[in-house]
Protein backbone atom coordinates (compact mmCIF):
# COMPACT_ATOMS: atom_id res chain seq x y z
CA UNK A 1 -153.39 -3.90 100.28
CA UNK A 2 -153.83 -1.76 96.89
CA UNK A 3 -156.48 -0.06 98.46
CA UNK A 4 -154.28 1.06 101.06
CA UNK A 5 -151.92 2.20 98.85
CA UNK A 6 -154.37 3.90 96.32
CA UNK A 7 -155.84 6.19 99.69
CA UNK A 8 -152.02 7.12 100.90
CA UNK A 9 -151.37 7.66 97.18
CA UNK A 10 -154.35 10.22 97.27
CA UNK A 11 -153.54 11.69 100.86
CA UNK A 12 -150.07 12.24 99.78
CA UNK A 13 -150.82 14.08 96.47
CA UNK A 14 -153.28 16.28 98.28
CA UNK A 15 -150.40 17.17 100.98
CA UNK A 16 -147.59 17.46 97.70
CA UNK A 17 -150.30 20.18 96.13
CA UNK A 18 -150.96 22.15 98.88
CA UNK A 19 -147.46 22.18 99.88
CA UNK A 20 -146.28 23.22 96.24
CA UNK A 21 -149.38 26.06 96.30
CA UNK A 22 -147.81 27.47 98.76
CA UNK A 23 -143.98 27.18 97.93
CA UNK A 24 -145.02 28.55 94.59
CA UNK A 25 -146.88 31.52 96.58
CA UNK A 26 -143.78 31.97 98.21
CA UNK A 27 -142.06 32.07 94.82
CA UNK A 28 -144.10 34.48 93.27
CA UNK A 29 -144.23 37.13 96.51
CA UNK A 30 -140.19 36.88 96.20
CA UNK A 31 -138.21 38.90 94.13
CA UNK A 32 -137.81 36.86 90.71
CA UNK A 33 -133.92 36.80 90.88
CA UNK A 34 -134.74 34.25 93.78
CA UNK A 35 -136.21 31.90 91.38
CA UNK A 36 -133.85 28.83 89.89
CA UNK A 37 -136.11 27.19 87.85
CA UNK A 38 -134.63 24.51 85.21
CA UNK A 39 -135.02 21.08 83.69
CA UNK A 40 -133.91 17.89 85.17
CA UNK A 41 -133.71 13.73 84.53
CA UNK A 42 -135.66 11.81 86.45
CA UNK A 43 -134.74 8.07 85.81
CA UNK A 44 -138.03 5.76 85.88
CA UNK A 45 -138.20 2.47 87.39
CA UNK A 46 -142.01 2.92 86.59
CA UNK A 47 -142.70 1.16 82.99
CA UNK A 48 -146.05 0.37 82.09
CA UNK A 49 -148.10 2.98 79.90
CA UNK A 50 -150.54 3.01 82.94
CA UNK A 51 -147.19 3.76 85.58
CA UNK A 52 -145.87 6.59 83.18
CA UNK A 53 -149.25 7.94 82.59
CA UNK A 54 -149.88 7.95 86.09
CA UNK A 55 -146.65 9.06 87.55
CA UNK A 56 -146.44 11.97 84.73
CA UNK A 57 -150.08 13.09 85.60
CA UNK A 58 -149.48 13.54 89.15
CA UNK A 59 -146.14 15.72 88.68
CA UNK A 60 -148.15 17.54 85.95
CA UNK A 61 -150.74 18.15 87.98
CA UNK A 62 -148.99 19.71 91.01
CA UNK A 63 -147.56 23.48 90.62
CA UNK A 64 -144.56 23.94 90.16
CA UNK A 65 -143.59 21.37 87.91
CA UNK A 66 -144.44 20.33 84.29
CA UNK A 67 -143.41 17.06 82.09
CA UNK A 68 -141.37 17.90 79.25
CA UNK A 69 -140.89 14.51 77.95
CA UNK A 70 -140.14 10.69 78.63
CA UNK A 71 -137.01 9.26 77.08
CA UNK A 72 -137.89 7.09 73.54
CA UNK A 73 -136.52 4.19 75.69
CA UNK A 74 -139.23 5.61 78.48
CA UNK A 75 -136.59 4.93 81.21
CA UNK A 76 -136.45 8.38 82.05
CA UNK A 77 -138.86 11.30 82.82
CA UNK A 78 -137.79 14.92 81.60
CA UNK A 79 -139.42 17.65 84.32
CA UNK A 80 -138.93 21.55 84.26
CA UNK A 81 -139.43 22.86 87.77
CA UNK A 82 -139.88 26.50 88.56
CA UNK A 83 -136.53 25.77 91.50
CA UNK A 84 -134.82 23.42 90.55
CA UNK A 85 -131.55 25.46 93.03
CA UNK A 86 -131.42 21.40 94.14
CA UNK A 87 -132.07 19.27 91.54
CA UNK A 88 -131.17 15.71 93.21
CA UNK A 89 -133.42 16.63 95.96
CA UNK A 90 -136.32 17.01 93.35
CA UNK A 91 -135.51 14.34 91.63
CA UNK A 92 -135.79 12.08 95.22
CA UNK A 93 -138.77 14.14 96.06
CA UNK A 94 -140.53 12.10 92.41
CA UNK A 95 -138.72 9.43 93.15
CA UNK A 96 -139.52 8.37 96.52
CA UNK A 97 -142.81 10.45 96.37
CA UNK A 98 -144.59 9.78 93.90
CA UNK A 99 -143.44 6.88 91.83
CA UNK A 100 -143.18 4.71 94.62
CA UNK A 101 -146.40 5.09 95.78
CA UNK A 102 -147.45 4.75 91.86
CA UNK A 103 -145.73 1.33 91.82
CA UNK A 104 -147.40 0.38 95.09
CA UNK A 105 -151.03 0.94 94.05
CA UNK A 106 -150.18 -0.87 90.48
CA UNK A 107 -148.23 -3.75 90.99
């Protein structure tokens, strides 16, 4: 079952990336008064050091987004996002996205 979960994990981050490449693209081609970027709270229900390492490597990693910081009681993820125009759909996007599948592969 993990291995399942590890392979949709990686199918899913390869869709997020290319689909972030090219929103970014988008981004860039635009005129920059177009672009909302700005930080937002992600709670975490991830809370392992492997979980957060994971989770935060995979947002890192695709464009668009960068980790500012985790919360000293590490029950909540700090992100800066080049649009953030809708932050609680961003914050879902992680959410459901990513940490969810996170959890599935490691638990």
């Amino acid at each position: 079952v993990h291995v399942w979960h590890a392979i949709e994990l990686m199918i899913f981050f390869v869709y997020e990336m290319l689909l972030a490449n090219f929103r970014v693209a988008l981004d860039v081609l635009r005129q920059p008064q177009h672009m909302k970027p700005g930080i937002i709270a992600v709670p975490l229900d991830a809370k392992s050091d492997v979980e957060i390492l994971l989770l935060t490597t995979l947002v890192a990693l695709t464009p668009g987004t960068m980790n500012l910081a985790v919360s000293h009681s590490r029950d909540v993820l700090f992100v800066h996002a080049l649009d953030a125009e809708n932050p609680q759909e961003l914050r879902r996007q992680i959410k459901d996205g990513f940490e969810r599948r996170v959890l599935q592969v490691l638990r």
